[in-house]
Protein backbone atom coordinates (compact mmCIF):
# COMPACT_ATOMS: atom_id res chain seq x y z
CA UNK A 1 -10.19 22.85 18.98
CA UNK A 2 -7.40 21.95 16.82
CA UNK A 3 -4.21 23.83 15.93
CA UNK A 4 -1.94 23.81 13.03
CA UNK A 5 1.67 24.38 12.52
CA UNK A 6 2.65 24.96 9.38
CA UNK A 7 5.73 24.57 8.13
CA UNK A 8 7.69 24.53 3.97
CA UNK A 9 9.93 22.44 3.08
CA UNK A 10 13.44 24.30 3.52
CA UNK A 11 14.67 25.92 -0.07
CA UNK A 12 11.15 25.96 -1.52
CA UNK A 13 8.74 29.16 -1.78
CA UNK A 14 5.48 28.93 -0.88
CA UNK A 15 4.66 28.56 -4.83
CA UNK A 16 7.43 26.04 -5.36
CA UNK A 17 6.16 23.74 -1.61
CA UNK A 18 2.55 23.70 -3.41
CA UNK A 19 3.52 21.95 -6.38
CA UNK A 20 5.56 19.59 -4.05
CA UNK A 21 4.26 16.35 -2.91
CA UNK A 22 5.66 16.87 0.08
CA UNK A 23 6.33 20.23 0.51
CA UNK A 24 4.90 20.99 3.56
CA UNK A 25 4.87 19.86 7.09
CA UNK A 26 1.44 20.44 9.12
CA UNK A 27 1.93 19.27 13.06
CA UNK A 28 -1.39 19.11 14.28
CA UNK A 29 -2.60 19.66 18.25
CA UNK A 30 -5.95 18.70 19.33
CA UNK A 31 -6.85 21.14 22.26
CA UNK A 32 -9.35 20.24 25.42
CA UNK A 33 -11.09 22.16 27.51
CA UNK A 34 -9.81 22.04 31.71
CA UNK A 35 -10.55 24.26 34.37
CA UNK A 36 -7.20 23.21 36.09
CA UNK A 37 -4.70 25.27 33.97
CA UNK A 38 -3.72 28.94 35.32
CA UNK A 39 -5.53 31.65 33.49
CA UNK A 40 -2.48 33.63 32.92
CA UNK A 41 -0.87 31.10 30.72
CA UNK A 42 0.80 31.78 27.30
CA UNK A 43 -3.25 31.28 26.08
CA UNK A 44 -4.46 33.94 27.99
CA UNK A 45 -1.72 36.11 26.05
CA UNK A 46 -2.27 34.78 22.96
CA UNK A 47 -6.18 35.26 22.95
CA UNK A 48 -6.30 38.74 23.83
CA UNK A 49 -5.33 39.10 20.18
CA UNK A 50 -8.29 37.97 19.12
CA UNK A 51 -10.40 40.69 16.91
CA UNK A 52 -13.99 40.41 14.94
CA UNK A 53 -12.19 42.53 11.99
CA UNK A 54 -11.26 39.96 8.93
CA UNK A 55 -7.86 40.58 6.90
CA UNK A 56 -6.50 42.24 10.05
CA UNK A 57 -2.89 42.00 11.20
CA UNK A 58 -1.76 42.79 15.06
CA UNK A 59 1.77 42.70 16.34
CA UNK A 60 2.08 40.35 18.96
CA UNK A 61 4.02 42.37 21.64
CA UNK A 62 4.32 39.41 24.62
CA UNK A 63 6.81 36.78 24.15
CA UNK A 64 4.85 33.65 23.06
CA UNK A 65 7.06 30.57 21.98
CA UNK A 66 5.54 27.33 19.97
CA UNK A 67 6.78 25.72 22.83
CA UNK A 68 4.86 27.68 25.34
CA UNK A 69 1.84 26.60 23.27
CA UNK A 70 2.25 23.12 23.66
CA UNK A 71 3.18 23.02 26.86
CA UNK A 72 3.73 19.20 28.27
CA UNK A 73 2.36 17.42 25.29
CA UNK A 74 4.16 14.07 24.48
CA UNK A 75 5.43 14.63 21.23
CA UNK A 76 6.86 11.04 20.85
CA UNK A 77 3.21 10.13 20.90
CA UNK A 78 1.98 10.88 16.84
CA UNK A 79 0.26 9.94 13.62
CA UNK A 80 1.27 10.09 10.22
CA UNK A 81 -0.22 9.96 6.36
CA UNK A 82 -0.01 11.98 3.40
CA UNK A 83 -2.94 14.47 2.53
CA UNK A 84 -3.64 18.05 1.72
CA UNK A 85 -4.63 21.38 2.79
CA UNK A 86 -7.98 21.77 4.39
CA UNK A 87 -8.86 25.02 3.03
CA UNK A 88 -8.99 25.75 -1.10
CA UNK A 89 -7.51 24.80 -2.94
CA UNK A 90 -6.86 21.76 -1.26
CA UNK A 91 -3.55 20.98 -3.08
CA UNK A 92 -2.48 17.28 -1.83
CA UNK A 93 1.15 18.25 -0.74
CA UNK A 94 0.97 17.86 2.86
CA UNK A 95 3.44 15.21 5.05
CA UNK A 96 0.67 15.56 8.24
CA UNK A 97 1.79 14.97 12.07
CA UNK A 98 -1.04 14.49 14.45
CA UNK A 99 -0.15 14.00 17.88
CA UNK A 100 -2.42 11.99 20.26
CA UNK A 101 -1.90 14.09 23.82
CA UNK A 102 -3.94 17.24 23.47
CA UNK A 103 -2.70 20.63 24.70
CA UNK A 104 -5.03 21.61 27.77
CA UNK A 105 -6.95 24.94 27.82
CA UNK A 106 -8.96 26.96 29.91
CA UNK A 107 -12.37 26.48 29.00
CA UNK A 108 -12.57 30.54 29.10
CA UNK A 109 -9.86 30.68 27.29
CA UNK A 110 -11.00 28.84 24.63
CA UNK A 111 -14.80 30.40 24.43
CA UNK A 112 -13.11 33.53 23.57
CA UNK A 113 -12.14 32.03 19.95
CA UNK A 114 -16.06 31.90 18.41
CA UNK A 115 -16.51 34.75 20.78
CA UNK A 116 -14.19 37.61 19.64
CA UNK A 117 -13.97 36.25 16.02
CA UNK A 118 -17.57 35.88 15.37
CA UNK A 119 -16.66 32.24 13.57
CA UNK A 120 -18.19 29.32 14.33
CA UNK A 121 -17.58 25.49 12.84
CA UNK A 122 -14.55 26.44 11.17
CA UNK A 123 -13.45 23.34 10.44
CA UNK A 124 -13.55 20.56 7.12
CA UNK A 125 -15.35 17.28 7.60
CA UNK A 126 -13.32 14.31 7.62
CA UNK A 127 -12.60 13.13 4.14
CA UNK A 128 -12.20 9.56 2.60
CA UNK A 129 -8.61 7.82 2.84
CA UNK A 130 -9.08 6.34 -0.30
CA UNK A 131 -6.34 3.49 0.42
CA UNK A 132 -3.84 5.98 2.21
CA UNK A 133 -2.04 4.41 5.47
CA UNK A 134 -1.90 6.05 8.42
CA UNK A 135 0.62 5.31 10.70
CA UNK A 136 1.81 5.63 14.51
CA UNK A 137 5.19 6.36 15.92
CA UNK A 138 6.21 3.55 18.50
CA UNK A 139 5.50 5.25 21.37
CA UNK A 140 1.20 5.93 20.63
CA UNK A 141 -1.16 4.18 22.33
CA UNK A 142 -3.11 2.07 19.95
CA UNK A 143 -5.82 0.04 20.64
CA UNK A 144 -5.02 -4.05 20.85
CA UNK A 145 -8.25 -4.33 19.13
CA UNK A 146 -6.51 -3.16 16.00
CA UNK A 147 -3.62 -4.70 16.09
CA UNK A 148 -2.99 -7.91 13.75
CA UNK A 149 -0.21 -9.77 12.49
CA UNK A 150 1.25 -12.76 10.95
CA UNK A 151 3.08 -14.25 14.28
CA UNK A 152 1.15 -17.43 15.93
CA UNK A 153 2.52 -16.09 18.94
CA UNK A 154 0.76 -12.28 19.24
CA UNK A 155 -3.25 -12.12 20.06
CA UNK A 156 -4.22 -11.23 16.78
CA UNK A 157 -2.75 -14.08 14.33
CA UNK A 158 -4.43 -14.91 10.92
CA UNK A 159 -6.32 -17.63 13.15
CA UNK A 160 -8.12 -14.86 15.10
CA UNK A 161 -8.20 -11.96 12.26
CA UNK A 162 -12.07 -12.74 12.24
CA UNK A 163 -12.44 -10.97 15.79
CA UNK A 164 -11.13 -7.66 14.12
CA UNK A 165 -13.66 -4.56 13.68
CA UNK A 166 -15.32 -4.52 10.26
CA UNK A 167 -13.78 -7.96 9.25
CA UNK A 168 -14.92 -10.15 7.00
CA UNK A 169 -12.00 -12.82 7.62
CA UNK A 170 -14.35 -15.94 8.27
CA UNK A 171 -16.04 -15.52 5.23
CA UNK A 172 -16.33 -18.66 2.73
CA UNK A 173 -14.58 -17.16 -0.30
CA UNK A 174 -11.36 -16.28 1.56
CA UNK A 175 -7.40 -16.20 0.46
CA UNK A 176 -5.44 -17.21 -0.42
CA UNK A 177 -5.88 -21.10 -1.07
CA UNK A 178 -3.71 -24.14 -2.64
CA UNK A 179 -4.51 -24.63 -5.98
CA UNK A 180 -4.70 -28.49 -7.09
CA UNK A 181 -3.72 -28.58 -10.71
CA UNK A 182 -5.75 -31.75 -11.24
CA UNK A 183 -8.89 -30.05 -10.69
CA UNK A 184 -8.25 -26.67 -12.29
CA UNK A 185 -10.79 -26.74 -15.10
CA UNK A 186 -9.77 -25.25 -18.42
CA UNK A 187 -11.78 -22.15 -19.58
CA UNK A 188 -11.46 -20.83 -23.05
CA UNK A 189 -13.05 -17.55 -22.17
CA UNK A 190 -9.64 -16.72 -20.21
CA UNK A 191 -8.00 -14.91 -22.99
CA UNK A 192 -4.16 -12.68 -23.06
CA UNK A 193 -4.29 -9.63 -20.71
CA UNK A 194 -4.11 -5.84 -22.48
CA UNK A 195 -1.38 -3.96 -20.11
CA UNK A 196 -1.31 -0.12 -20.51
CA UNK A 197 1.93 1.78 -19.59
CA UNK A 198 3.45 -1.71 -17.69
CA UNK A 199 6.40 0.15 -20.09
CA UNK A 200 7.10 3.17 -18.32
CA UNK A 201 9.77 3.67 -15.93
CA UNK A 202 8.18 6.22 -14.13
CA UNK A 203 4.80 5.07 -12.25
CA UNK A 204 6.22 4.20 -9.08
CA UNK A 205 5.52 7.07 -6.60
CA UNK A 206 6.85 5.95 -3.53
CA UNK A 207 7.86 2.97 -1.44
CA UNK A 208 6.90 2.40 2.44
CA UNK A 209 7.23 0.03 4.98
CA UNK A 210 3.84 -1.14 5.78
CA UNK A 211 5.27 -3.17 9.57
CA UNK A 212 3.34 -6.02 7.72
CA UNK A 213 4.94 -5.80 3.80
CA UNK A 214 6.80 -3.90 1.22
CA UNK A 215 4.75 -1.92 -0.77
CA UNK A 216 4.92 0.30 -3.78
CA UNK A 217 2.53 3.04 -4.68
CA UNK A 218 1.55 4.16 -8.04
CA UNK A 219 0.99 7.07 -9.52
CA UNK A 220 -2.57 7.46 -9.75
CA UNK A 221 -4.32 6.76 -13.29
CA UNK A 222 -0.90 5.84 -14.66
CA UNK A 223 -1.66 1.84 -15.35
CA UNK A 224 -4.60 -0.25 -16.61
CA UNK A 225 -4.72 -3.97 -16.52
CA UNK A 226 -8.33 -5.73 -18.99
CA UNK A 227 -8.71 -8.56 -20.88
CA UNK A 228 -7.50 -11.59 -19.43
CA UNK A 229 -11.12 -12.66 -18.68
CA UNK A 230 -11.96 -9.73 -16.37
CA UNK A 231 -14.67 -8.67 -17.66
CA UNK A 232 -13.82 -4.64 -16.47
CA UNK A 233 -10.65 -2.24 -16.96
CA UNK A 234 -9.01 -1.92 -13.91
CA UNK A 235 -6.26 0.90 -12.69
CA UNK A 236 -3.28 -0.32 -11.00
CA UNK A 237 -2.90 1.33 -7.37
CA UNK A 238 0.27 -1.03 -6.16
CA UNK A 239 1.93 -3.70 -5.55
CA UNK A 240 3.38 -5.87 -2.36
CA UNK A 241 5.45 -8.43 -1.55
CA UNK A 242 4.86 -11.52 0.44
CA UNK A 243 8.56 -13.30 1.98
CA UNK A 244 9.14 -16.03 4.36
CA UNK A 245 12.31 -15.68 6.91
CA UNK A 246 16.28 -15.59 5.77
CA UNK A 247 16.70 -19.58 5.88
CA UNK A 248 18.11 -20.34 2.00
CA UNK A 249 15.15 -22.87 1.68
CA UNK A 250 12.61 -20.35 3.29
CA UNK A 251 9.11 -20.73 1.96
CA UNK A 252 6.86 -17.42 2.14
CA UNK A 253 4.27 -17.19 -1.07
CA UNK A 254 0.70 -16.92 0.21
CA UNK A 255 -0.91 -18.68 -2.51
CA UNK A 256 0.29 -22.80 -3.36
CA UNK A 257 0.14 -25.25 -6.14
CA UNK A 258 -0.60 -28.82 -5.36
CA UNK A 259 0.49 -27.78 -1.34
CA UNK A 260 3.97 -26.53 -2.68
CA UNK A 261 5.23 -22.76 -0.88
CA UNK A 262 7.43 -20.75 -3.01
CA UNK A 263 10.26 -18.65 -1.37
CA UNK A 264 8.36 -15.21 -2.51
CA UNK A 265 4.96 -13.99 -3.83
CA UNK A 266 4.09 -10.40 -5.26
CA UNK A 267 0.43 -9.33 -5.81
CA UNK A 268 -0.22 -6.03 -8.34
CA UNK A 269 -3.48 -4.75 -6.80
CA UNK A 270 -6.12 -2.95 -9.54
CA UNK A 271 -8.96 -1.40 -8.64
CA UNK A 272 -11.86 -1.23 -11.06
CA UNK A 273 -12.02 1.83 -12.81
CA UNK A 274 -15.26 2.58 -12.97
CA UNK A 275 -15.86 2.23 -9.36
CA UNK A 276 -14.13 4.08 -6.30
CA UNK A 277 -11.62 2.51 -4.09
CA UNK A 278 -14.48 1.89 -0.75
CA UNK A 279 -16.81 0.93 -3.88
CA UNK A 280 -14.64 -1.70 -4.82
CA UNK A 281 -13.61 -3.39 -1.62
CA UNK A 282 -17.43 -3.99 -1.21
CA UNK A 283 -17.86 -5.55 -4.75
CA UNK A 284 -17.47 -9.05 -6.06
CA UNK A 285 -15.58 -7.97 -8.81
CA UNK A 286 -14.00 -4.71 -7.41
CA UNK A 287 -10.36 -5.07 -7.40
CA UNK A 288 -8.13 -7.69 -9.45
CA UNK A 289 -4.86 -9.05 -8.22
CA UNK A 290 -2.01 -10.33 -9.98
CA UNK A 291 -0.28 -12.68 -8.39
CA UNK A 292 3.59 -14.36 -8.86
CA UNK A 293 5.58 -16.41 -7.86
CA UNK A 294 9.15 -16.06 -6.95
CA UNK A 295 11.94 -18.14 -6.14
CA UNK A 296 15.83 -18.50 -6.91
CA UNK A 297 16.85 -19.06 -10.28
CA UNK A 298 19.85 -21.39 -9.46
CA UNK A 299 16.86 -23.94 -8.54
CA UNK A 300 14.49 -23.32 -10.79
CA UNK A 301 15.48 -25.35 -13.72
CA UNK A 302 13.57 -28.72 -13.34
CA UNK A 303 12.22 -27.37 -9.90
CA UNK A 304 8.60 -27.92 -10.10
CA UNK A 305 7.76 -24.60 -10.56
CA UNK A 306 4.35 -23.58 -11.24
CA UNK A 307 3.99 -23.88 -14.59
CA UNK A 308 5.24 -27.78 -14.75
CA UNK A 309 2.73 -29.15 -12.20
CA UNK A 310 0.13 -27.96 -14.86
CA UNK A 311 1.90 -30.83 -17.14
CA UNK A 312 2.91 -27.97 -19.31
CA UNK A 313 6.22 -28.01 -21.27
CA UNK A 314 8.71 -26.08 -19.73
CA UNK A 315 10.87 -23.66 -21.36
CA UNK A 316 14.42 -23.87 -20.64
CA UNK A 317 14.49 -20.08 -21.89
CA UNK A 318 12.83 -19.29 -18.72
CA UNK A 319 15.30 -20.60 -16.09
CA UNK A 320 17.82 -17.44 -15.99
CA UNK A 321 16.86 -13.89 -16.21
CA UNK A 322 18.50 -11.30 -18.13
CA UNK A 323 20.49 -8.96 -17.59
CA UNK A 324 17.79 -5.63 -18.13
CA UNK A 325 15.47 -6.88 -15.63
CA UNK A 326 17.95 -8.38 -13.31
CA UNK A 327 19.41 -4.84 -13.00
CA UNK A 328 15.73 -3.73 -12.34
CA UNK A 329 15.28 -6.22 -9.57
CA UNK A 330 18.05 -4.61 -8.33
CA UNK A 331 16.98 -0.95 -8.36
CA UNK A 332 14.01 -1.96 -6.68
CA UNK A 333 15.41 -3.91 -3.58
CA UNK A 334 18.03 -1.27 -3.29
CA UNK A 335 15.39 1.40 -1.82
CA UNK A 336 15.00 -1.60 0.73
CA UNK A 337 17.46 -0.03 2.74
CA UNK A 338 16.07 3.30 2.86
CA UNK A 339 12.44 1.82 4.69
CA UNK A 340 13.76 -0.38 7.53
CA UNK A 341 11.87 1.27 10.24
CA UNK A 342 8.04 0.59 9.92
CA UNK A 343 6.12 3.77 8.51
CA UNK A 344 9.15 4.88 6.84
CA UNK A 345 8.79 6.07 2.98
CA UNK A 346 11.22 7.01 -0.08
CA UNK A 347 9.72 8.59 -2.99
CA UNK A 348 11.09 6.72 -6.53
CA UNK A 349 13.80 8.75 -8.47
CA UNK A 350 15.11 6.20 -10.36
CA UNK A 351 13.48 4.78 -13.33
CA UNK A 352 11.97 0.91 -13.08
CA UNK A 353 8.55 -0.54 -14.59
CA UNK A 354 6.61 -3.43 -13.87
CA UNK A 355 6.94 -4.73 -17.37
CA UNK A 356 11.43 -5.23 -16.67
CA UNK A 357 10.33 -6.72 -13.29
CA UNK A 358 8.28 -9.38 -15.25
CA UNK A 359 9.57 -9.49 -18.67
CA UNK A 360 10.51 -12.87 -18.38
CA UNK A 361 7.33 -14.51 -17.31
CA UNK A 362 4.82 -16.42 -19.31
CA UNK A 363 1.68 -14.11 -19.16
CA UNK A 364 -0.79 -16.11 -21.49
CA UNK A 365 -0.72 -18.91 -18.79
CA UNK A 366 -2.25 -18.72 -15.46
CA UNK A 367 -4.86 -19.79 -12.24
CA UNK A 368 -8.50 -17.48 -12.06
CA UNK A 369 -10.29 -17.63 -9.01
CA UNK A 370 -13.15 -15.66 -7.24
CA UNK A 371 -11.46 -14.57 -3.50
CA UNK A 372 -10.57 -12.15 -1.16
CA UNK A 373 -7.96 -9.38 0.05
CA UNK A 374 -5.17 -11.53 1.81
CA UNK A 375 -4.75 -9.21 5.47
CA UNK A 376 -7.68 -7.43 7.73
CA UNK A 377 -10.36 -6.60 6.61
CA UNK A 378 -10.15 -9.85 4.17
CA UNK A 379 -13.27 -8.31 1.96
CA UNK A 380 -14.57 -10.85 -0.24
CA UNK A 381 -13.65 -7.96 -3.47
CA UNK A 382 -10.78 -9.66 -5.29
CA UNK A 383 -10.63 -11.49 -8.86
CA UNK A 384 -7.58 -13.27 -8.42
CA UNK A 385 -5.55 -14.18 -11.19
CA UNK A 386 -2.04 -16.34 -10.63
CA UNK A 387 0.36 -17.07 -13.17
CA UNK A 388 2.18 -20.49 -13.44
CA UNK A 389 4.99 -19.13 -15.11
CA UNK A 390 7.57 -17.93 -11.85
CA UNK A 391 9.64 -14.82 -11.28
CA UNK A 392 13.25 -16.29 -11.25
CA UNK A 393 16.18 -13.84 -9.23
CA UNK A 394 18.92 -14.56 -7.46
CA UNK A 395 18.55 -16.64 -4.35
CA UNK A 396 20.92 -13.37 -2.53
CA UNK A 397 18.34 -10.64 -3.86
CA UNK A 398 15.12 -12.95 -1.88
CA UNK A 399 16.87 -13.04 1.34
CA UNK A 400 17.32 -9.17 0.86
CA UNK A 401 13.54 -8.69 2.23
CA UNK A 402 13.74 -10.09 5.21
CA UNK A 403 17.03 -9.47 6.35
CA UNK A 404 16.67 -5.88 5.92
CA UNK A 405 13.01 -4.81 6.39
CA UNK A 406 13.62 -6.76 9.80
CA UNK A 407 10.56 -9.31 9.47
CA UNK A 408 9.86 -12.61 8.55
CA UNK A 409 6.93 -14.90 7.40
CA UNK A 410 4.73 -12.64 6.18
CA UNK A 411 2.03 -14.45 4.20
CA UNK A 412 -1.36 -15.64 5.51
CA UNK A 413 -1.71 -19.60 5.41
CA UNK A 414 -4.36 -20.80 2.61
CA UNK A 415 -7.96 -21.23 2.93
CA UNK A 416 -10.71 -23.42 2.40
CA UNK A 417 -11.57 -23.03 -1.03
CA UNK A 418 -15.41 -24.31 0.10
CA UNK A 419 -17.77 -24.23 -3.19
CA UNK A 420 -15.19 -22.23 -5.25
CA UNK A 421 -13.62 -23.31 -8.60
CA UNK A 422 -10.73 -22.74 -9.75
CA UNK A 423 -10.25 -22.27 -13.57
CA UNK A 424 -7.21 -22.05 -15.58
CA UNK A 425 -5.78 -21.00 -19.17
CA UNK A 426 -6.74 -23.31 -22.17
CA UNK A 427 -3.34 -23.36 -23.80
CA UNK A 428 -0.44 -21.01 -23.76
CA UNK A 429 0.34 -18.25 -26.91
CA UNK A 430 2.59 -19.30 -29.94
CA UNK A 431 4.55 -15.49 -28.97
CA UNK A 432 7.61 -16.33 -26.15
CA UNK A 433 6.93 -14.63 -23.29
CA UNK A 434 9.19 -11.66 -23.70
CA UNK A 435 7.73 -10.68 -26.97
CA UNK A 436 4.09 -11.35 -25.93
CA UNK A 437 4.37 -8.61 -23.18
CA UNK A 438 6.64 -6.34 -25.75
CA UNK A 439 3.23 -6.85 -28.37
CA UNK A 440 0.99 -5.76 -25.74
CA UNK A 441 2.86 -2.63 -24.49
CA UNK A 442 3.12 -1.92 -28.09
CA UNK A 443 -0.56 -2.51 -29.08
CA UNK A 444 -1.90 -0.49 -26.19
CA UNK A 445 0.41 2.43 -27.12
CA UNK A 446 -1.03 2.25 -30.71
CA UNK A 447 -4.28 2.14 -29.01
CA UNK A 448 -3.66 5.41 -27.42
């Protein structure tokens, strides 16, 4: 069996928590079956309740406490993730505890539920997570089997992800990889990318602490990423960052360019529209990933970054970044504070959108390669698209990551590229940056 305790968020009605996105709590108990337990226990009370009469109400004359329910459970021991109700109408508002000790019950006890009801299987089948997390509070028991990271030093390191369930981490189209400029071969058909809604402040759902990255969740449907040689429209789902440790010359960027690291990387995941999210991490084509580089601006002038190593001229222009999105950068890093312990989350209040965070990068110019997702379960799914053009911030706001999400070197080394070629832009747009990304965001709202 499984119970439920259901609980609204404080200062909402019932009307007001379903229309929340978190507006209510559900703690959930799995129950087993023991003959050990003393009949006479709080279940034994609460059971001979029980009536085969539906829509009936019964005053509960013994004193019964929650706590008397769940007797010795561990309640340090628990899972969490976002989801729903599991009756109609299903409405997706639900911050869900599961804890992993059951609460023990009579096996009597617990026949006389289907018994004296007259219901059977009353329960939903397990539904898809369709990219949700779920996560453990430090004290569950997980299995080591599951566990990876980024450290050399733990049993699961990038060098042994392969021995993970269900991964396909020693495949031969893996990421990310170093990109030699030299060899890049120029293809025409790569054409300027069509970005709908990149303009509005308001797509950012939430922000959680991943115990691997930073990531930021979108609101579903919002954003749509084509052109740009894809082939497919694709719907924006998130984006993640990618840091090295708090060391001012720290290197952390998963992908490099002729065997240079930059201090940061961020990947904007898209999903293919037309396809669902398990669909698409088992297709070639399925998701697309944007990726950038960051680093300081202070050093970026005549720093070798991306774009120059593709004997490209360099635009002075690019070196500092103005004021709008630096203030954006900042908005962003300051929820950084509110995640520091791992499976923490902060919804988004205040308004930021992925066009301020990159308004100052060259978008007509960029690497396309054929890969894979860049952590467990590495599927072979991902279009990968990075631009030469960096992200420049202050060198203060990179160190920000590490120091206060609490980890370091988070980025997967590069892989073989094996038979794989990499292609890049024919020759950049006339438009400067800037006012290429304002023409898109402009023609796709005409669009609509």
């Amino acid at each position: 069996m499984e119970m439920h305790i259901v609980s609204l968020k404080k200062g909402l009605s019932v009307a007001q928590a379903l229309e929340d996105q978190a507006g209510i709590a559900v703690l959930g108990f799995f129950i087993s079956e023991t003959e050990d337990v003393n009949l006479s226990s709080p279940w034994s009370a609460l059971t001979s309740y029980l009536l085969n009469n539906t829509d009936t109400e019964v005053n509960v004359r013994h004193a019964i406490s929650i706590n008397d329910l769940i007797g010795d459970v561990d309640r340090s021991k628990y899972f969490r993730y976002m989801g729903s109700l599991t009756t109609p109408s299903c409405n997706e508002v639900v911050a869900w505890t599961v804890f992993q000790e059951p609460i023990k019950v009579h096996r009597i006890l617990l026949q006389q539920f289907p018994f004296k009801t007259g219901l059977t299987n009353v329960y939903r089948p397990v539904q898809s997570l369709n990219g949700r997390q779920v996560f453990s509070s430090p004290a569950a028991l997980l299995p080591p089997s599951h566990q990876w990271c980024y450290d050399e030093e733990c049993e699961f390191n990038p060098t042994k992800w392969y021995l993970l369930p269900d991964s396909h981490c020693d495949g031969e189209h893996q990421s990310p990889v170093n990109i030699e400029t030299t060899k890049a071969v120029k293809d025409e058909h790569l054409d300027g990318f069509a970005f709908t809604q990149f303009d509005d402040k308001h797509v950012i759902k939430y922000i959680t602490n991943t115990g691997h990255t930073v990531k930021f969740v979108l609101n579903e449907g919002a954003m749509e990423v084509s052109g740009g040689g894809l082939g497919h429209v694709y719907s924006t789902i998130q984006f993640h960052f990618h840091w090295g440790s708090l060391s001012n010359d720290s290197k952390g960027s998963e992908h490099t360019i002729d065997s240079k690291r930059f201090p940061m990387e961020v990947h904007i995941v898209n999903k293919r529209k037309d396809l669902t999210l398990e669909e698409a991490v088992n297709t070639t084509t399925g998701l697309a990933v944007l990726g950038f580089f960051i680093e300081a601006a202070a050093s970026s002038k005549s720093s070798g970054a991306a774009e120059q190593h593709d004997d490209e001229s360099s635009d002075d222009s690019h070196d500092s970044t103005d004021a709008s999105t630096t203030a954006t950068w900042k908005t962003l890093i300051g929820y950084l504070a509110e995640i520091q312990s791992i499976g923490s989350r902060v919804e988004v209040t205040k308004e930021m959108s992925l066009g301020e965070l990159l308004s100052d990068v060259d978008l007509t110019s960029y690497y396309r390669y054929n890969g894979s997702l860049t952590t467990p379960s590495c599927n072979e799914a991902v279009v990968w698209t990075v631009f030469k053009n960096s992200i420049k911030l202050d060198r203060s706001m990179l160190t920000m990551f590490p120091n206060r999400i609490g980890f370091s070197d988070v980025f997967r080394p590069a892989q073989a590229l094996h038979d794989r070629t990499i292609s890049t832009t024919a020759g950049g747009s006339p438009l400067a940056p800037a006012a290429f990304f304002v023409f898109l965001v402009q023609f796709c709202a005409f669009l609509l």
